[in-house]
N, C-alpha and C. Protein backbone atom coordinates (compact mmCIF):
# COMPACT_ATOMS: atom_id res chain seq x y z
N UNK A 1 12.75 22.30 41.20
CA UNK A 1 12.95 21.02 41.84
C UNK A 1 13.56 20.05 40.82
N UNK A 2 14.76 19.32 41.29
CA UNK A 2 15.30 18.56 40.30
C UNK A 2 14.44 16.79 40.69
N UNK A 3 14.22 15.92 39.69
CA UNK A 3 14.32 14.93 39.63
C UNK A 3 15.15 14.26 39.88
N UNK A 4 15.27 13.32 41.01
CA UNK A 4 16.42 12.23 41.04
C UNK A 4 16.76 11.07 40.12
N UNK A 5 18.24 11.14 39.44
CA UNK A 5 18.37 10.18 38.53
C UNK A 5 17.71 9.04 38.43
N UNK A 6 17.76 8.27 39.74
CA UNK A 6 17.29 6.72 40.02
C UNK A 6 15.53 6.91 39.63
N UNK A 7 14.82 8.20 40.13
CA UNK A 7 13.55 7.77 39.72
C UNK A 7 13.94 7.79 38.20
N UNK A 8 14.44 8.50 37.19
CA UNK A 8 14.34 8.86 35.75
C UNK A 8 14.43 7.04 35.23
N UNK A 9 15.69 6.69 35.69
CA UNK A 9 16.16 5.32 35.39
C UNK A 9 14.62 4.34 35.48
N UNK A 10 13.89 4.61 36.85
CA UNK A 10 12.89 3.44 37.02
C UNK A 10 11.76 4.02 36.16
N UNK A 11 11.79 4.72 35.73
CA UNK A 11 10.33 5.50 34.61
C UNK A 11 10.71 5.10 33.49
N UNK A 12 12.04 5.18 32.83
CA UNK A 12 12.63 4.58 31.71
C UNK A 12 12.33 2.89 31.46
N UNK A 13 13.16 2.18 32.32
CA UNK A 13 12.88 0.93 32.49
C UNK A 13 11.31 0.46 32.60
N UNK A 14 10.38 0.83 33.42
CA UNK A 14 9.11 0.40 33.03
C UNK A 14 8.27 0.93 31.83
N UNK A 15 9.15 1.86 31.08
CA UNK A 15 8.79 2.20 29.76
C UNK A 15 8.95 1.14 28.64
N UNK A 16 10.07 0.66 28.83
CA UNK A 16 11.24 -0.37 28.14
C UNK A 16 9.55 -1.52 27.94
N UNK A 17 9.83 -2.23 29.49
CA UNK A 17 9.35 -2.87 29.74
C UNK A 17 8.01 -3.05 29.32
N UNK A 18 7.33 -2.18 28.99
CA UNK A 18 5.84 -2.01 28.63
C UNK A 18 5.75 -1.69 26.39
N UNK A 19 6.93 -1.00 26.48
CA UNK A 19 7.00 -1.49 24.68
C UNK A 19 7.27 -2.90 24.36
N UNK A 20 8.30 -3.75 25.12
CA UNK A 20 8.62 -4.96 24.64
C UNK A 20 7.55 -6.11 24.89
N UNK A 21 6.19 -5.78 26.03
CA UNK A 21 5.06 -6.87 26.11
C UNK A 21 4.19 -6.49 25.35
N UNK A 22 3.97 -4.85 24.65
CA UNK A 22 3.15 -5.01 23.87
C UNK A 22 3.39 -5.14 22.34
N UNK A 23 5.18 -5.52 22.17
CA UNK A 23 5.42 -5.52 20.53
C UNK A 23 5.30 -7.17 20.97
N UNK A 24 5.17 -8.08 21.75
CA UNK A 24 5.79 -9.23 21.67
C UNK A 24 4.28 -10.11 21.15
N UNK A 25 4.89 -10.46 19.78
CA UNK A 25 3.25 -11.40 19.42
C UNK A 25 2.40 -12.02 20.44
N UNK A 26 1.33 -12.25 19.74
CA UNK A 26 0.55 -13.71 21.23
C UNK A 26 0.92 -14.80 20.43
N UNK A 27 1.08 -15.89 21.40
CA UNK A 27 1.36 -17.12 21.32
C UNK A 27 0.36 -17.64 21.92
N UNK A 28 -0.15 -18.91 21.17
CA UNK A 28 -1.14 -19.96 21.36
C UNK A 28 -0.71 -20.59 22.23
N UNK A 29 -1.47 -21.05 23.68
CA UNK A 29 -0.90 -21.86 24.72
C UNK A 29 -0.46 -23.26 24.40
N UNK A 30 -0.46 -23.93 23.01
CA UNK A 30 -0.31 -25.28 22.64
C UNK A 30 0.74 -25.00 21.46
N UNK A 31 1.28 -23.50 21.55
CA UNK A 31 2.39 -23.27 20.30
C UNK A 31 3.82 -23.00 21.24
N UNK A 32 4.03 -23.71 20.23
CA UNK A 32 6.18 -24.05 20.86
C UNK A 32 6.81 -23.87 19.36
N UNK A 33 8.20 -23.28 19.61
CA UNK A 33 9.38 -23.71 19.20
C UNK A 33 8.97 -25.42 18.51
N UNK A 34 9.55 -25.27 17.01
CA UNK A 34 10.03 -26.01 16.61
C UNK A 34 11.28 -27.16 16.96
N UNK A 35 12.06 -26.53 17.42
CA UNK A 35 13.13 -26.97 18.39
C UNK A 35 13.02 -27.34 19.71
N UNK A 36 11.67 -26.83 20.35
CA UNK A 36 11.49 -27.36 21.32
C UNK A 36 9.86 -28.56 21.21
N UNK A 37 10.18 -29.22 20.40
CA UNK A 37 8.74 -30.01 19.65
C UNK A 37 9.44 -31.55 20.13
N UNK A 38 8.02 -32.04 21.00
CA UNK A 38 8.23 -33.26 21.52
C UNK A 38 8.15 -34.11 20.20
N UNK A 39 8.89 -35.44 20.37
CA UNK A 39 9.50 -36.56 19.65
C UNK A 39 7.92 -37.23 19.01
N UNK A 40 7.75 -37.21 17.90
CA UNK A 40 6.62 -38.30 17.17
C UNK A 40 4.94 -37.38 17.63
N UNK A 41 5.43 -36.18 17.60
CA UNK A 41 4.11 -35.02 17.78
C UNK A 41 3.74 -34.79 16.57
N UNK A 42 2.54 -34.46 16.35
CA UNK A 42 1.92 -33.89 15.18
C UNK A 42 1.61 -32.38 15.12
N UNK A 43 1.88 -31.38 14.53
CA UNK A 43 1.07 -30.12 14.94
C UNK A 43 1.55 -29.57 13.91
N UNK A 44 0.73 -28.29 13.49
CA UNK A 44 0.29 -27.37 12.16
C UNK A 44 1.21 -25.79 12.60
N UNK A 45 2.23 -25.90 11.38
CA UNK A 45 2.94 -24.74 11.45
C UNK A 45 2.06 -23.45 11.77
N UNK A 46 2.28 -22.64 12.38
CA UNK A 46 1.55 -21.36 12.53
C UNK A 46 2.57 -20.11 12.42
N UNK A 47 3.69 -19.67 12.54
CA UNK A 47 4.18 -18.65 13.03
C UNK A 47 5.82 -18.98 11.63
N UNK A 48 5.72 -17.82 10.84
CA UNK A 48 6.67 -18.49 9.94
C UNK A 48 7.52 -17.46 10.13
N UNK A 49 9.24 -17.27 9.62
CA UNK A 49 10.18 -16.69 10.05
C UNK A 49 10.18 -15.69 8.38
N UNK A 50 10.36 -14.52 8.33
CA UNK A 50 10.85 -13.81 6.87
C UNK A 50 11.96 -14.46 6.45
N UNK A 51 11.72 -14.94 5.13
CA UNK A 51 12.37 -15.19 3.99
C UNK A 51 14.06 -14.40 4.12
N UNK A 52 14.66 -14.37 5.38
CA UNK A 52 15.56 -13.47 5.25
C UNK A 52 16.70 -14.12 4.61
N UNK A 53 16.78 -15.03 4.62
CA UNK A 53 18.41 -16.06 4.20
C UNK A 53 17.82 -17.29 3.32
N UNK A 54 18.76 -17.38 2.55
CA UNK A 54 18.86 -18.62 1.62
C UNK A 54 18.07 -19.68 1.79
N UNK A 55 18.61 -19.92 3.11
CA UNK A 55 17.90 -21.33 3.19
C UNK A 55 16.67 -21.65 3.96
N UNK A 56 16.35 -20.53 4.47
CA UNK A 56 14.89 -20.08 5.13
C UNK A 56 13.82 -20.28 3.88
N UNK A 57 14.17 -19.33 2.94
CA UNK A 57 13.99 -19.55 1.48
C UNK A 57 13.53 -20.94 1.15
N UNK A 58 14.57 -21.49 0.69
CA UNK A 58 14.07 -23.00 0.48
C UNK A 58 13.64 -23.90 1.50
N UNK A 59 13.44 -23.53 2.67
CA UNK A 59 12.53 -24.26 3.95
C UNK A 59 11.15 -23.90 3.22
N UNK A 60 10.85 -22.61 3.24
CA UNK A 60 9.67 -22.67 2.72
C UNK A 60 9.20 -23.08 1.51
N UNK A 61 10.11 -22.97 0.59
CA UNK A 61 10.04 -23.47 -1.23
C UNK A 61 9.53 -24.94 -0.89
N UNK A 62 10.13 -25.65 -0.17
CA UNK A 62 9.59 -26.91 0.46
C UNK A 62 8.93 -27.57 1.28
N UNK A 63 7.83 -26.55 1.18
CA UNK A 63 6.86 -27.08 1.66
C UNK A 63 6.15 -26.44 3.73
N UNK A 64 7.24 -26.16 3.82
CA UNK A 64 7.04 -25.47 5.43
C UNK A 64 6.10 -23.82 5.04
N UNK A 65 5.13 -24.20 5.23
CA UNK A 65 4.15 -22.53 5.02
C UNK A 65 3.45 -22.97 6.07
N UNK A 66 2.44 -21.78 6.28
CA UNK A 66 1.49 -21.86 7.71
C UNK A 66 0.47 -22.42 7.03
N UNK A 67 -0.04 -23.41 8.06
CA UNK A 67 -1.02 -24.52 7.86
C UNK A 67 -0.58 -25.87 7.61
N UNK A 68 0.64 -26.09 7.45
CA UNK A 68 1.44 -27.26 6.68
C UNK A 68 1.03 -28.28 8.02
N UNK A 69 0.75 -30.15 8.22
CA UNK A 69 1.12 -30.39 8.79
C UNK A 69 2.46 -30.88 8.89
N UNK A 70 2.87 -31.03 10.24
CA UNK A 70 4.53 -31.46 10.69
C UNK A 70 4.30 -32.40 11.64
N UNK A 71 5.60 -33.34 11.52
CA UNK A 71 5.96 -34.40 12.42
C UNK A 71 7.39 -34.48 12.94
N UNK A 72 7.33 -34.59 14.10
CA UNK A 72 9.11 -34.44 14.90
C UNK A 72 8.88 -35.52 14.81
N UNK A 73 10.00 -36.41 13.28
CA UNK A 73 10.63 -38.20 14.00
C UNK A 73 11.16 -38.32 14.52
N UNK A 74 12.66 -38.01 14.95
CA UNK A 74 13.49 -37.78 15.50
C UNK A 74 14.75 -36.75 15.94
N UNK A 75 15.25 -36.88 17.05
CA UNK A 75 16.36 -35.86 17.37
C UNK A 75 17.83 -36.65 17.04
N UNK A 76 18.57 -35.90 16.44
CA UNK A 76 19.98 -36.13 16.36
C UNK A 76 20.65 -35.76 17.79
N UNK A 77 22.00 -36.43 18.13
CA UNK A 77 22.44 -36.94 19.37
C UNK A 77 22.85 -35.46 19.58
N UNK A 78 22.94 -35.21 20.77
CA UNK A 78 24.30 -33.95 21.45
C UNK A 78 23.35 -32.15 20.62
N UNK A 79 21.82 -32.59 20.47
CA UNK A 79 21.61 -31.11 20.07
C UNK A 79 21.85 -31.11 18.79
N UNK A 80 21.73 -32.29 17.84
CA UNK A 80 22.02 -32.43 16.28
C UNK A 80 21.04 -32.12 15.75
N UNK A 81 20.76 -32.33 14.36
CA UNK A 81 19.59 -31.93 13.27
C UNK A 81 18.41 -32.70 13.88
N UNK A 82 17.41 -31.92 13.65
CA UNK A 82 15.61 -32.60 13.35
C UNK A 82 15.36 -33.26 12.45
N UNK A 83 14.84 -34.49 12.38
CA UNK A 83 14.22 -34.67 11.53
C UNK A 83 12.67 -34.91 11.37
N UNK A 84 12.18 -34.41 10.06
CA UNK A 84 11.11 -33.99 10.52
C UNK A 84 10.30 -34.57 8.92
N UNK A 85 8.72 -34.64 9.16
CA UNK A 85 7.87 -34.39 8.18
C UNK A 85 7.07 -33.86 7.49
N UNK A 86 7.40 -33.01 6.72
CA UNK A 86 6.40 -31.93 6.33
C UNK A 86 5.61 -31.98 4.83
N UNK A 87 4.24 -32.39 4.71
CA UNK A 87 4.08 -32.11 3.60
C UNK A 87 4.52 -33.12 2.53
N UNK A 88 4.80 -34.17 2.49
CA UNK A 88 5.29 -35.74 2.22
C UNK A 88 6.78 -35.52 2.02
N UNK A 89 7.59 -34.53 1.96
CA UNK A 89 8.70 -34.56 3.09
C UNK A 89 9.39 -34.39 3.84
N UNK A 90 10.44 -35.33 3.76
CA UNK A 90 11.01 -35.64 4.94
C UNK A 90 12.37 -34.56 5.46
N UNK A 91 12.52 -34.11 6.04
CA UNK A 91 13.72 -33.17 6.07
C UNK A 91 14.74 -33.27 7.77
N UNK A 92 15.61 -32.50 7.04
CA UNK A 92 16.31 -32.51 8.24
C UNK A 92 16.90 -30.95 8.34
N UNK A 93 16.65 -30.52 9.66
CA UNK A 93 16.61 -29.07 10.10
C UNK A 93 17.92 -28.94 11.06
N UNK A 94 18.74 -27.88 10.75
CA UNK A 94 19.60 -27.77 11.95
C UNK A 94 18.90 -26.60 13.14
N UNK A 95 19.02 -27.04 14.12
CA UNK A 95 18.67 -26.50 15.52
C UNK A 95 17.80 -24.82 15.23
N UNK A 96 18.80 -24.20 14.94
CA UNK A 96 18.77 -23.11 14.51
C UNK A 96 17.51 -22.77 13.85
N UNK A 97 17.31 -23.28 12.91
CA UNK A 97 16.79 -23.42 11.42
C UNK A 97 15.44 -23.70 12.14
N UNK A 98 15.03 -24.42 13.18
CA UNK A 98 13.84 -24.74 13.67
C UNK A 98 13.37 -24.34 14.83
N UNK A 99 14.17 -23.38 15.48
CA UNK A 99 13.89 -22.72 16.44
C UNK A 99 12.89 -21.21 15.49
N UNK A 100 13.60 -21.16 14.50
CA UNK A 100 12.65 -20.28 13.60
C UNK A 100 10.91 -20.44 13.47
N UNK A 101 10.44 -21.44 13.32
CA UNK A 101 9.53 -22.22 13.06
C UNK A 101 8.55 -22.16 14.56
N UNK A 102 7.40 -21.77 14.73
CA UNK A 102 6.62 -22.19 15.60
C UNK A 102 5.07 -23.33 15.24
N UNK A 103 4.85 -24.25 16.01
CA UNK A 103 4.10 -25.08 15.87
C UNK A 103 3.19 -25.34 16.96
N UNK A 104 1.88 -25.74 16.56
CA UNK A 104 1.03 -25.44 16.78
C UNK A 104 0.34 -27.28 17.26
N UNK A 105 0.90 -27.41 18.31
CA UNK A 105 0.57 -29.05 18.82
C UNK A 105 -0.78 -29.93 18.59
N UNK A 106 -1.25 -30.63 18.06
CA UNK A 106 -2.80 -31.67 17.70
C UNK A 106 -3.15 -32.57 19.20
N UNK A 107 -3.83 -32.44 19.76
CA UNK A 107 -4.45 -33.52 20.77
C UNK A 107 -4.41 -34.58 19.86
């Protein structure tokens, strides 16, 4: 008896599907994107990105490690840089650079 392609395909796919929910970390229901971090919030880095590039590197050399607190002051216009507070300072993150970053929101 042969197997029909289409079942092989749907056994595959819910295979897929069942490695990628159980490699996918847990996330804290009050943890977001850095990049997606409301304006004049307070909350404690949790989730840090590998040291893979330069300037990831010196994100952390300065002060961004887990436990750090952070402050979103402001957004730059059109999707521009963060600026932000970490650790007494002050920095400015491009988009990118802080979508790396997960944070961990303060009541």
């Amino acid at each position: 008896m042969q197997i029909p392609p289409q079942a092989i395909s749907n056994q595959i796919n819910i295979l897929i599907m069942s490695i990628k929910t159980k490699m996918r970390p847990f996330r804290h229901p009050k943890e977001q994107r850095l990049s997606d971090f409301p304006c004049g919030k307070e909350g404690i880095l949790r989730t840090l990105p590998a040291p893979t590039s330069p300037e990831v590197l010196r994100l952390l050399e300065m002060g961004m490690v887990d436990g750090s607190l952070i402050k979103l002051l402001r957004r730059g216009p059109f999707g521009g840089p963060l600026h932000v507070a970490v650790c007494g300072t002050q920095l400015c993150l491009r988009q990118k650079e802080a979508a790396l970053f997960f944070v961990q929101w303060i009541d």
